[in-house]
Protein backbone atom coordinates (compact mmCIF):
# COMPACT_ATOMS: atom_id res chain seq x y z
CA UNK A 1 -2.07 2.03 9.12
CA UNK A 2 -1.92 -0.53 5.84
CA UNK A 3 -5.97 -0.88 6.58
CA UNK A 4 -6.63 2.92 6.09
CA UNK A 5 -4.51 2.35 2.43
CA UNK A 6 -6.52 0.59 1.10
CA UNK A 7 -9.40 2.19 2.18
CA UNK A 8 -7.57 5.54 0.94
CA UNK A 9 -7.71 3.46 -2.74
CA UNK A 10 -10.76 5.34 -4.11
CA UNK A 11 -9.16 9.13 -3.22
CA UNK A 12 -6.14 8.13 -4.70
CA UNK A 13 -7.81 7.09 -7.88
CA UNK A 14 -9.74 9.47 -7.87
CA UNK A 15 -7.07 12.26 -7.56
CA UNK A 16 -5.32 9.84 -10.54
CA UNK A 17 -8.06 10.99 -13.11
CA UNK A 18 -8.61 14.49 -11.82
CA UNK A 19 -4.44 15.01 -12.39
CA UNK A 20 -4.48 13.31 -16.39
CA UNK A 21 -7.62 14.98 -16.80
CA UNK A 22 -6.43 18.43 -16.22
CA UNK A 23 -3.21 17.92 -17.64
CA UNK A 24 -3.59 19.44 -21.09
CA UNK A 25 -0.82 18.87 -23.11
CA UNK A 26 1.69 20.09 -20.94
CA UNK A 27 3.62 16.65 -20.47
CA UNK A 28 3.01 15.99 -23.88
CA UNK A 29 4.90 18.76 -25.44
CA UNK A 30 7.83 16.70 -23.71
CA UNK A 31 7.93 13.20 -24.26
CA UNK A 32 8.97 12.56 -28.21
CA UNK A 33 7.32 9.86 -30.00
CA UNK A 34 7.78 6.25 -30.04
CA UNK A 35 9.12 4.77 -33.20
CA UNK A 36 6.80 2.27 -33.10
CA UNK A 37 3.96 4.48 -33.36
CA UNK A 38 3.19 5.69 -36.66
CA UNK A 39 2.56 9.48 -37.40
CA UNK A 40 -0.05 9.14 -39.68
CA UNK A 41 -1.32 5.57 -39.31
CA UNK A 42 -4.07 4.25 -36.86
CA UNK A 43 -3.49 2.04 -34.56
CA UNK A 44 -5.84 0.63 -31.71
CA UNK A 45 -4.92 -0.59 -28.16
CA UNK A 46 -6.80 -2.84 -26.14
CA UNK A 47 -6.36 -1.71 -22.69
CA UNK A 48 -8.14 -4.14 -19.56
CA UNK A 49 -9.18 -2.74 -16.47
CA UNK A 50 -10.31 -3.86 -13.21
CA UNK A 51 -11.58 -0.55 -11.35
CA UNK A 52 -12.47 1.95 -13.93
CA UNK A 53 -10.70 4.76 -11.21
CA UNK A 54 -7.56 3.62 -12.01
CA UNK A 55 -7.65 3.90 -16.46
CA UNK A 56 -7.34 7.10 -17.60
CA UNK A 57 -5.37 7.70 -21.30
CA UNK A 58 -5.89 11.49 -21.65
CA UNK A 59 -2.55 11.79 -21.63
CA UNK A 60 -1.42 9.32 -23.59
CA UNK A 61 -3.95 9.85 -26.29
CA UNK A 62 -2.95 13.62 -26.08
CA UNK A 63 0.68 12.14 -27.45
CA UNK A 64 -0.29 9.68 -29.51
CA UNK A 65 -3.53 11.18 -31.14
CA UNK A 66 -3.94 8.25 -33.97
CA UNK A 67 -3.61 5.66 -31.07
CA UNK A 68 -6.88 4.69 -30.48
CA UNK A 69 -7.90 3.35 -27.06
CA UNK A 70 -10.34 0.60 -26.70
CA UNK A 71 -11.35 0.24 -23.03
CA UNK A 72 -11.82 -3.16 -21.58
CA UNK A 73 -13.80 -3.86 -17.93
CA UNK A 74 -13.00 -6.81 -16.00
CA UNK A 75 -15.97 -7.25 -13.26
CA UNK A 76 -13.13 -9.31 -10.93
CA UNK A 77 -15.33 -12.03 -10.53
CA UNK A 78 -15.19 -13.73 -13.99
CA UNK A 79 -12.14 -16.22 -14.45
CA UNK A 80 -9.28 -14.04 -15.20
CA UNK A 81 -7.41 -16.18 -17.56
CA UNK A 82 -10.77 -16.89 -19.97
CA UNK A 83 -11.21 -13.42 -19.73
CA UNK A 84 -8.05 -12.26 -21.49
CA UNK A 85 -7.99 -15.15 -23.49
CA UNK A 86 -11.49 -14.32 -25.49
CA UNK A 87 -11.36 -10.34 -25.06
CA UNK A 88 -7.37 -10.42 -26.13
CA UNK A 89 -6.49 -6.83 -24.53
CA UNK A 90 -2.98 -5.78 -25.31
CA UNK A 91 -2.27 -4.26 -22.33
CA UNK A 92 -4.13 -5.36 -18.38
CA UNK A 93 -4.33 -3.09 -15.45
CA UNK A 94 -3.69 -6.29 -12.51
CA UNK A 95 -3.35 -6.21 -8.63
CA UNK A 96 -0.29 -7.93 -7.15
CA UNK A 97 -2.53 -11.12 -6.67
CA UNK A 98 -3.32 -11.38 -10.20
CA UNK A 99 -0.16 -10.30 -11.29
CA UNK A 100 1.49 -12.84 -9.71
CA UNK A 101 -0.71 -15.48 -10.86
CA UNK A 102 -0.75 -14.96 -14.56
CA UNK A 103 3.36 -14.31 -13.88
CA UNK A 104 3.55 -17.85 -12.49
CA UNK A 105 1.42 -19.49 -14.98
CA UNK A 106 3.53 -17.45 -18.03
CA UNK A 107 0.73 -15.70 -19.02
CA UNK A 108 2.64 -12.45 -19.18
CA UNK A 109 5.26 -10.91 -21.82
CA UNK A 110 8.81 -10.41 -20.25
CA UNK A 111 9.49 -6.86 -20.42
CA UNK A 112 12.85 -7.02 -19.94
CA UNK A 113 13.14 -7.60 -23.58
CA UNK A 114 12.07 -4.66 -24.28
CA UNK A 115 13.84 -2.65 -21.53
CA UNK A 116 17.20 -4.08 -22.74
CA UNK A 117 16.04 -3.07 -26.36
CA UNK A 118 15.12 0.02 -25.83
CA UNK A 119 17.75 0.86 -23.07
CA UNK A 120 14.62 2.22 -21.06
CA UNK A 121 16.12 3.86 -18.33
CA UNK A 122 15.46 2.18 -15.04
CA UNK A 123 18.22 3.54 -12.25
CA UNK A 124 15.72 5.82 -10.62
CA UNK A 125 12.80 3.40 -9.87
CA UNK A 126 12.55 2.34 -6.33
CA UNK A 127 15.06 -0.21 -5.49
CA UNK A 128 13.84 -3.34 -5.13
CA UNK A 129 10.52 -2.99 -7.20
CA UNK A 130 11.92 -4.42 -10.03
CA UNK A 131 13.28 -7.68 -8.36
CA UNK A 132 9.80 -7.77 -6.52
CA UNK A 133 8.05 -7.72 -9.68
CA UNK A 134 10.18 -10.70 -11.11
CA UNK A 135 8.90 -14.20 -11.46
CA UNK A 136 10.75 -17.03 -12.33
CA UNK A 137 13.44 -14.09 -13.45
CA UNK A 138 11.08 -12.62 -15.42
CA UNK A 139 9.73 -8.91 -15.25
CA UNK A 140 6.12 -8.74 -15.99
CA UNK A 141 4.62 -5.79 -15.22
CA UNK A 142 5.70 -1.79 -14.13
CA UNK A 143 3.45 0.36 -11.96
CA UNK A 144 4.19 4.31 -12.00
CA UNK A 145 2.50 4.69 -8.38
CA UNK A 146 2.75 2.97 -4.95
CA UNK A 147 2.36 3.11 -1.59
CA UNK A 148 3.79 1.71 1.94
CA UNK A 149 3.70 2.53 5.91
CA UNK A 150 6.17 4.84 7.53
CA UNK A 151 7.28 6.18 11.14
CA UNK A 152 6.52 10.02 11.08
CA UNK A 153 7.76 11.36 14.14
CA UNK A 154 8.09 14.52 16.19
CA UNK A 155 11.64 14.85 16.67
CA UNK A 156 11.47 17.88 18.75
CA UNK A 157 8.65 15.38 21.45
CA UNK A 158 11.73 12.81 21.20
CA UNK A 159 14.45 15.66 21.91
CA UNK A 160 12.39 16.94 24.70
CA UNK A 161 11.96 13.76 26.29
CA UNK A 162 15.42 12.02 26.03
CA UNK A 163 14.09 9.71 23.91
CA UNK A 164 16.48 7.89 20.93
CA UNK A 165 15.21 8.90 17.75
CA UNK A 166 13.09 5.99 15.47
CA UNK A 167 15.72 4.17 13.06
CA UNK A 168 14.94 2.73 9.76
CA UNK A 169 14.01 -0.89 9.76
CA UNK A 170 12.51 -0.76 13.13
CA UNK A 171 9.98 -3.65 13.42
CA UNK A 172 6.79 -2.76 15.19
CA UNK A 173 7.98 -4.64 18.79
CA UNK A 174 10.60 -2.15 18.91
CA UNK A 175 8.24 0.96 17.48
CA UNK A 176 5.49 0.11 20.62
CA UNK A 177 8.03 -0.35 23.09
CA UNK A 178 9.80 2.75 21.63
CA UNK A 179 6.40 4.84 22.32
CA UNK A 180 6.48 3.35 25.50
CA UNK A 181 9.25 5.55 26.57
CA UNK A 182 7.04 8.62 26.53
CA UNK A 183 5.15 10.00 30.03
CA UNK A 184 1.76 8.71 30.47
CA UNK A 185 0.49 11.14 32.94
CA UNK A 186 -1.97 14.07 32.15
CA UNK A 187 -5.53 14.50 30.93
CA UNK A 188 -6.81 13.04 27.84
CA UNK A 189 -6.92 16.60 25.96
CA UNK A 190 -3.35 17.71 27.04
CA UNK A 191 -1.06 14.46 27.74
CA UNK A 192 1.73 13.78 25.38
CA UNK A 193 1.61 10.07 23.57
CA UNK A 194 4.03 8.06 22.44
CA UNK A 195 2.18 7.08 19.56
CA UNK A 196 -1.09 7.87 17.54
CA UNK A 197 -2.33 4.60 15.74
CA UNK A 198 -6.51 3.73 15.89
CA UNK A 199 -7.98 1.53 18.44
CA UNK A 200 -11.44 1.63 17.36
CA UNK A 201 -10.63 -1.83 16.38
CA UNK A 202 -8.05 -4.08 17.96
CA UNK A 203 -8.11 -5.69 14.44
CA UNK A 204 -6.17 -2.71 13.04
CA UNK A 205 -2.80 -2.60 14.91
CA UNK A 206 -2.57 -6.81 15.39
CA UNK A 207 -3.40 -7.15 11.73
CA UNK A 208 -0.70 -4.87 10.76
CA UNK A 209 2.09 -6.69 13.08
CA UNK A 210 0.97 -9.88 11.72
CA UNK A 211 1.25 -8.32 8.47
CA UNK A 212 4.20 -7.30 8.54
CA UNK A 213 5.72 -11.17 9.58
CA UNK A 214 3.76 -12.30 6.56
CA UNK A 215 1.64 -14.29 9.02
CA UNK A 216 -1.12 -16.04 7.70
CA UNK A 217 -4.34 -16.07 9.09
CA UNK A 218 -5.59 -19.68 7.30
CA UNK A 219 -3.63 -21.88 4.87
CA UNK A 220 -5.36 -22.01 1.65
CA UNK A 221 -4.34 -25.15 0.32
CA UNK A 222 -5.98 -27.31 3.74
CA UNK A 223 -8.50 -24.41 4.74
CA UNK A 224 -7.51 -24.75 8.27
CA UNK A 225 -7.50 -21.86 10.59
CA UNK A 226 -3.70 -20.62 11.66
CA UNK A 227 -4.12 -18.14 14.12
CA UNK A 228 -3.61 -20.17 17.13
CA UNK A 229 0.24 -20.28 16.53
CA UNK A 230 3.35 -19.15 18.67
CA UNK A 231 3.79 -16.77 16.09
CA UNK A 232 0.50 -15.59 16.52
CA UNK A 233 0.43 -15.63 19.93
CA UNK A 234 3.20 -13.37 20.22
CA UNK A 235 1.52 -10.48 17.95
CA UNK A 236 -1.31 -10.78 20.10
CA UNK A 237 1.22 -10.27 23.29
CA UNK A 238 2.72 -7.45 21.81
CA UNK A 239 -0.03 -5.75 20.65
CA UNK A 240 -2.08 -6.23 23.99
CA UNK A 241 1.21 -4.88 26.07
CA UNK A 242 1.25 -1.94 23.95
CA UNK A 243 -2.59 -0.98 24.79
CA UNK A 244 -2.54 -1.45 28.32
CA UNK A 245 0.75 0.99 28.59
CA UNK A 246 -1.20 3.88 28.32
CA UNK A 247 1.06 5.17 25.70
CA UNK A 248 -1.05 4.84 22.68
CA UNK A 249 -3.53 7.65 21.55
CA UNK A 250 -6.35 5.43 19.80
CA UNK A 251 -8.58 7.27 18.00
CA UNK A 252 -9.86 7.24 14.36
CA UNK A 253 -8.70 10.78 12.99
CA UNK A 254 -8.93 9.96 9.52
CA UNK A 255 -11.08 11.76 7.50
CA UNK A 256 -11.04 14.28 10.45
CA UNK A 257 -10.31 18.22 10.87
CA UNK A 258 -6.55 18.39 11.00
CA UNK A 259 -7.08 19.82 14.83
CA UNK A 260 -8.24 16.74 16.36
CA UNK A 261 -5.06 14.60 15.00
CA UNK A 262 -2.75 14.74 18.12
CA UNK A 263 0.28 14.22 15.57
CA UNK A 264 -0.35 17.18 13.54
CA UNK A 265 -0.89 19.24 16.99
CA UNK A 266 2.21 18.29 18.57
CA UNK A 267 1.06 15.52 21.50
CA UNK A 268 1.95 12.48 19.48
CA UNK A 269 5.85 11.28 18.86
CA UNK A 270 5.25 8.69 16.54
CA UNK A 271 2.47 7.93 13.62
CA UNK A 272 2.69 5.14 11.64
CA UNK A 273 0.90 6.37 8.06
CA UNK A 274 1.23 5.64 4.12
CA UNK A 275 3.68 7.23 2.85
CA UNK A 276 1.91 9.57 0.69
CA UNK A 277 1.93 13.28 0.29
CA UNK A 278 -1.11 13.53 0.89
CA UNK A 279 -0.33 13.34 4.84
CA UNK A 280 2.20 14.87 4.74
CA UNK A 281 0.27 17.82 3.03
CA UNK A 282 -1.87 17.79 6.07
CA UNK A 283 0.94 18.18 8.99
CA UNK A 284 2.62 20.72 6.94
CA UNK A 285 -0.77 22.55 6.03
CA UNK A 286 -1.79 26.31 6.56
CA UNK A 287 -0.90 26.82 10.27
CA UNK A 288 -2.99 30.12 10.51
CA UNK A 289 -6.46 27.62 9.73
CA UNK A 290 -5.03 25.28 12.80
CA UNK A 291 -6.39 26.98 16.09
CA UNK A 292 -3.33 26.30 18.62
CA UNK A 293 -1.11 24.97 16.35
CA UNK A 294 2.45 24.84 17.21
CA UNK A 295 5.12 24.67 14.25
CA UNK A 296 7.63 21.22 15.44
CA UNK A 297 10.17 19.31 13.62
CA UNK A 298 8.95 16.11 11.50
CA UNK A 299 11.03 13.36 9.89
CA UNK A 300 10.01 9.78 8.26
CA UNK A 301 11.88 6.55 9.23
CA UNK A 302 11.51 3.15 7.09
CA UNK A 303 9.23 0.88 8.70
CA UNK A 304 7.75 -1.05 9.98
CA UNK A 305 10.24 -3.57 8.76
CA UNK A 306 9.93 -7.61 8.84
CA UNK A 307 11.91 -8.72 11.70
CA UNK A 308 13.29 -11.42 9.91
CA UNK A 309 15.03 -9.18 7.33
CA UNK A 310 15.02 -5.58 8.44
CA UNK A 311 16.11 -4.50 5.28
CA UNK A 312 12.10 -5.26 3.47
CA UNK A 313 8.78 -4.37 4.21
CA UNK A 314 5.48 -6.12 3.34
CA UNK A 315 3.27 -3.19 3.81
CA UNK A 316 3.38 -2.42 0.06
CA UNK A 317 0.43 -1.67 -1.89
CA UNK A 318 0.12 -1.46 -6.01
CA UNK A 319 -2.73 0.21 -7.41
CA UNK A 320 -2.11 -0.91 -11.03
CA UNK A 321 0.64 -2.98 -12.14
CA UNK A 322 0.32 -2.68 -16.00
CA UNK A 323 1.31 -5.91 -18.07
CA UNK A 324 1.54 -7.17 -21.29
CA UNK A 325 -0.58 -11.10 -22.04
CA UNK A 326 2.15 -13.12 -23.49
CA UNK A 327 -0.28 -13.87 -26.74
CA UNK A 328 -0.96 -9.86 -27.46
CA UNK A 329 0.09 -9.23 -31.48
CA UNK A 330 0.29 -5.65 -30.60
CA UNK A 331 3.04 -5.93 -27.89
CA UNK A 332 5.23 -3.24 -29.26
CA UNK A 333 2.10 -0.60 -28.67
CA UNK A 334 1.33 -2.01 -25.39
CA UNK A 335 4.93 -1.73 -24.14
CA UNK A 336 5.00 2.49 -25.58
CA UNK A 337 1.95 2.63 -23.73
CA UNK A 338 3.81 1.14 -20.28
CA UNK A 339 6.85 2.76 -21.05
CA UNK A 340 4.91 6.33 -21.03
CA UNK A 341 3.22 6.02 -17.99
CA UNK A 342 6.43 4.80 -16.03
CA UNK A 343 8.99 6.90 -17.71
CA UNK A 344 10.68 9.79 -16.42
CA UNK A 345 9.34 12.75 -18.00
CA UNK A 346 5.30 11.36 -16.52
CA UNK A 347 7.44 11.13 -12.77
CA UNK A 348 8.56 14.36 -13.12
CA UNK A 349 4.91 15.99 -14.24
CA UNK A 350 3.45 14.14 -11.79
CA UNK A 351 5.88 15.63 -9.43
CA UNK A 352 4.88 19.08 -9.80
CA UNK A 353 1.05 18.01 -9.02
CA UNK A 354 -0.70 17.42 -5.23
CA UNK A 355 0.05 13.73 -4.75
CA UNK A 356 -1.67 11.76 -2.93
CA UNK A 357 0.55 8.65 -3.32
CA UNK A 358 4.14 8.10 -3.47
CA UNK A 359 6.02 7.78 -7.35
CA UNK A 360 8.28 4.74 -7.99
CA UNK A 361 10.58 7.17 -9.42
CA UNK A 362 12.66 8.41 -6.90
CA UNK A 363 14.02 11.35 -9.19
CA UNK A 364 10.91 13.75 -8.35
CA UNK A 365 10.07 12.21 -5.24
CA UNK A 366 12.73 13.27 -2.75
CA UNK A 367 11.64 15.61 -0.61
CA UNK A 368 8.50 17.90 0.21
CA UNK A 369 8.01 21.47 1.56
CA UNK A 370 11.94 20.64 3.10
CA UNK A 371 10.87 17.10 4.66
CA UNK A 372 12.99 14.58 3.15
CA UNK A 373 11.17 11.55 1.59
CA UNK A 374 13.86 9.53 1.21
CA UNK A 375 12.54 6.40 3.98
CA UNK A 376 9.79 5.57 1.34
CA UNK A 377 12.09 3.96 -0.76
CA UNK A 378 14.68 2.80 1.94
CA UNK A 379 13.39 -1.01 2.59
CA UNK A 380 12.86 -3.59 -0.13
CA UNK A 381 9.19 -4.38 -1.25
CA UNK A 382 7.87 -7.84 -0.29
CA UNK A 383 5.09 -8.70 -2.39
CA UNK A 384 4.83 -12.38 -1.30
CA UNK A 385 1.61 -11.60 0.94
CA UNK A 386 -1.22 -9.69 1.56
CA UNK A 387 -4.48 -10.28 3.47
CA UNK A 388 -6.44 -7.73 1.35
CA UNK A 389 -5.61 -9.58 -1.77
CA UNK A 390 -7.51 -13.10 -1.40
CA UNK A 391 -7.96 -15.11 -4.11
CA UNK A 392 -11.47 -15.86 -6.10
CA UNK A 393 -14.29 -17.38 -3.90
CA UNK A 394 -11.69 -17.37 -0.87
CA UNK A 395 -14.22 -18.69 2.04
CA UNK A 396 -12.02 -16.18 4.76
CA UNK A 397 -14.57 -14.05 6.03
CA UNK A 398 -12.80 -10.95 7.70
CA UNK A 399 -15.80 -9.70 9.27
CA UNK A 400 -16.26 -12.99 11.62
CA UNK A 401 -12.73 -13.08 12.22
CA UNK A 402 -12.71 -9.16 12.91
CA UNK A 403 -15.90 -9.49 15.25
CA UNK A 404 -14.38 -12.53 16.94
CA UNK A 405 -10.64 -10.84 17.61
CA UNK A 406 -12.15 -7.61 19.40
CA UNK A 407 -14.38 -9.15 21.71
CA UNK A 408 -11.65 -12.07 22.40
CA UNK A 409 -8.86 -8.97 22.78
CA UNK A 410 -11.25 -7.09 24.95
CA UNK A 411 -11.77 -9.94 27.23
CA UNK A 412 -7.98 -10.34 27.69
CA UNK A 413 -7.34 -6.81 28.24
CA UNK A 414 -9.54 -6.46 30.92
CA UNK A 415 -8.26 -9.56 32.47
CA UNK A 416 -11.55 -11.36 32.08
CA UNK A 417 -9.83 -14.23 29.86
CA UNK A 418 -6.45 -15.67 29.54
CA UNK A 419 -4.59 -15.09 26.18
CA UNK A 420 -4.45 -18.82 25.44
CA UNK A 421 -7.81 -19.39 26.16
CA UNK A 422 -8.98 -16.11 23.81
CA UNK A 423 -6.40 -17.85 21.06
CA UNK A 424 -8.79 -20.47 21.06
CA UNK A 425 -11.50 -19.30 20.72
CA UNK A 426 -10.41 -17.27 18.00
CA UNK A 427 -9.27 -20.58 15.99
CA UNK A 428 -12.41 -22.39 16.92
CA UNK A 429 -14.66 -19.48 15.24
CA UNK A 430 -12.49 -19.04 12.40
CA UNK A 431 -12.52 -22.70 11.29
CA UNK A 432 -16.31 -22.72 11.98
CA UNK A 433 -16.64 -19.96 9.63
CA UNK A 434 -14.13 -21.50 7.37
CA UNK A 435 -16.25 -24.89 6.89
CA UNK A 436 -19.33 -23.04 6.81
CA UNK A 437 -18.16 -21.30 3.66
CA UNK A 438 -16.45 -24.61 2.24
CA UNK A 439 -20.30 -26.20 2.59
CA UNK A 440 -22.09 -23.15 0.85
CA UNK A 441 -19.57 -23.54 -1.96
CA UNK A 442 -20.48 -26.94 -2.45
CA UNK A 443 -23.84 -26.69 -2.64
């Protein structure tokens, strides 16, 4: 589920700096030094960071000992642009928001220069990235780390049960209907599901539909509410359809002991999960500490995919995407620094450590304990949108909206309110809160 990602942000940068930490000097008894970087002369980098979790140079400095790092801390809430301009970092640590900001504005060096220069190897990076990254044909930025959603599945549930296997580029329509297909009869405790996906929250599951259409939930230039849409209005049908067939198992088992996940116990068919390692560590874990565990078949298919190009996915999140400011006099530095940390010989160290994310090299990232990983990198990355990445002083406020969508969803499902009617109210809320926020900002 693309809301548990980013709520999975802070183990995964935390596992970052535990892993360069402890590395030693292991990976740097194989990478050889840059020519640019002087043997016995000083230099200084000025590296700019957003969330401390995610800057760690252990390594680095470990290779380039007279390379000395000077850290810089963006709070997020100061103007991004004056910020770089006055402290000057060489190198900035940006999400794909600000990324794509400073790319449009041509804040940002063009590192295919210095990929063509250098003929830095790039055939093994997830395909796709690279043209994602690109604005206005130009490559801004690398990131060694990412992650996306994915269909793990049971295939000995769908063998069982007659049911065709998930494909890659299903869209999530075809995923709940798909799940669907699966016997709803049984007790709570010992019923098979089609699907395990949180219902906690109806927010989660029409979120990530809407997500994955690139829906928008208000346009930004008019601040007008856009939920009550035929678009929108058919991710609400869909979603709805899906809970009242019985076939979903909807509880939160994240964070939970690895015997109440009805995936990882063999009653689910279908989860749809980041595709990390880290879950994948947890179906495949030590069977003798699973009471009533029962060994079963799992594979990965690539989606959910946008159903107007089956071939992409939006569900994409970067952690870091490191850049070069187009005005940096130490750009040579800064691009030895970014070509360490998304080379090959970093993948394949990082490789042999517990993951809990997914490498954009595809070298060391094919396959784990015999489960191939190839559907990470199988659909192309759309980077266009992403509700968790909203602009300074954006006056959204997810929590109404979130509030507002269960109790509107609820009504619905018990048949208390037509969906058109629960559309909107949604929209009537939402804009409220919307020109609320517009007034506070004006004042």
């Amino acid at each position: 589920m693309k809301s548990q990602l980013v709520k999975k942000a802070f183990i995964v940068s935390l596992s970052f700096i535990i892993l360069v930490i402890s590395a030693g000097s292991s990976l740097a008894n194989r990478v050889s030094a840059s020519p640019s970087i002087q043997a016995d002369t000083k230099q200084t980098l000025k590296v700019m960071y957003q969330n401390k979790s995610f800057f760690d140079v252990n390594q680095f400095k470990q290779q380039f000992p007279n390379v000395e790092i000077k850290e810089v801390g963006w709070d997020g809430k100061s103007d991004l642009k004056d910020f770089i301009s006055k402290q000057s970092p060489d190198v900035i640590m940006l999400n794909t928001l600000d990324y794509k900001q400073l790319s449009k504005q041509n804040q940002l060096a063009d590192l295919g220069q210095f990929i063509k220069r250098d003929h830095y190897d790039t055939a093994s990076i997830y395909p796709g990235l690279l043209d994602a990254l690109k604005v206005n044909g130009k490559l801004g930025g690398l990131t060694p780390i990412f992650e996306t959603q994915s269909i793990f599945y049971n295939a000995d549930l769908f063998k069982k049960y007659n049911v065709p296997l998930p494909k890659d580029g299903m869209t999530w329509e075809e995923i709940l209907k798909l799940a669907a297909k699966f016997p709803t009869g049984g007790t709570k405790n010992t019923r098979i599901w089609g699907l395990q996906y949180p219902l906690d929250k109806y927010t989660y599951l029409i979120n990530d539909i809407a997500d994955a259409e690139g829906l928008a939930r208000y346009n930004p230039n008019t601040l007008k509410a856009t939920i009550n849409t035929a678009s929108w209005k058919k991710v609400y049908r869909t979603a709805i359809t899906a809970i009242k067939s019985n076939a979903i198992e909807g509880s939160n088992v994240g964070g939970k002991s690895y015997s109440e996940d009805p995936f990882i116990m063999g009653r689910a068919a279908m989860k749809i999960d980041s595709s990390s390692i880290e879950y994948l560590r947890r179906v495949t874990a030590d069977k003798k500490a699973i009471a009533n565990y029962k060994p079963f078949t799992v594979k990965i298919a690539a989606g959910p995919a946008d159903p107007k190009d089956r071939t992409t996915t939006r569900s994409l999140i970067l952690f870091s995407i490191m850049a070069i400011p187009a005005n940096s006099a130490n750009q040579d530095l800064a691009w030895d620094f970014i070509k360490f940390y998304n080379g090959v010989d970093y993948a394949k160290f990082m490789s042999e450590q517990p993951l809990l994310y997914s490498l954009t090299r595809m070298d060391y990232s094919k396959e784990y304990n015999g489960i191939n990983l190839g559907a990470f990198y199988k659909l192309k990355p759309n980077l266009e949108t992403s509700r968790y990445l909203q602009p300074q002083g954006s006056p959204f406020n997810q929590i109404v909206y979130s509030n507002v969508l269960n109790r509107e969803v609820k009504q619905v499902i018990s048949n208390k309110k037509t969906l058109d009617k629960a559309l909107v109210t949604i929209q009537t809320e939402v804009q409220k809160s919307l020109d609320d926020a517009v007034k506070k900002q004006k004042k």
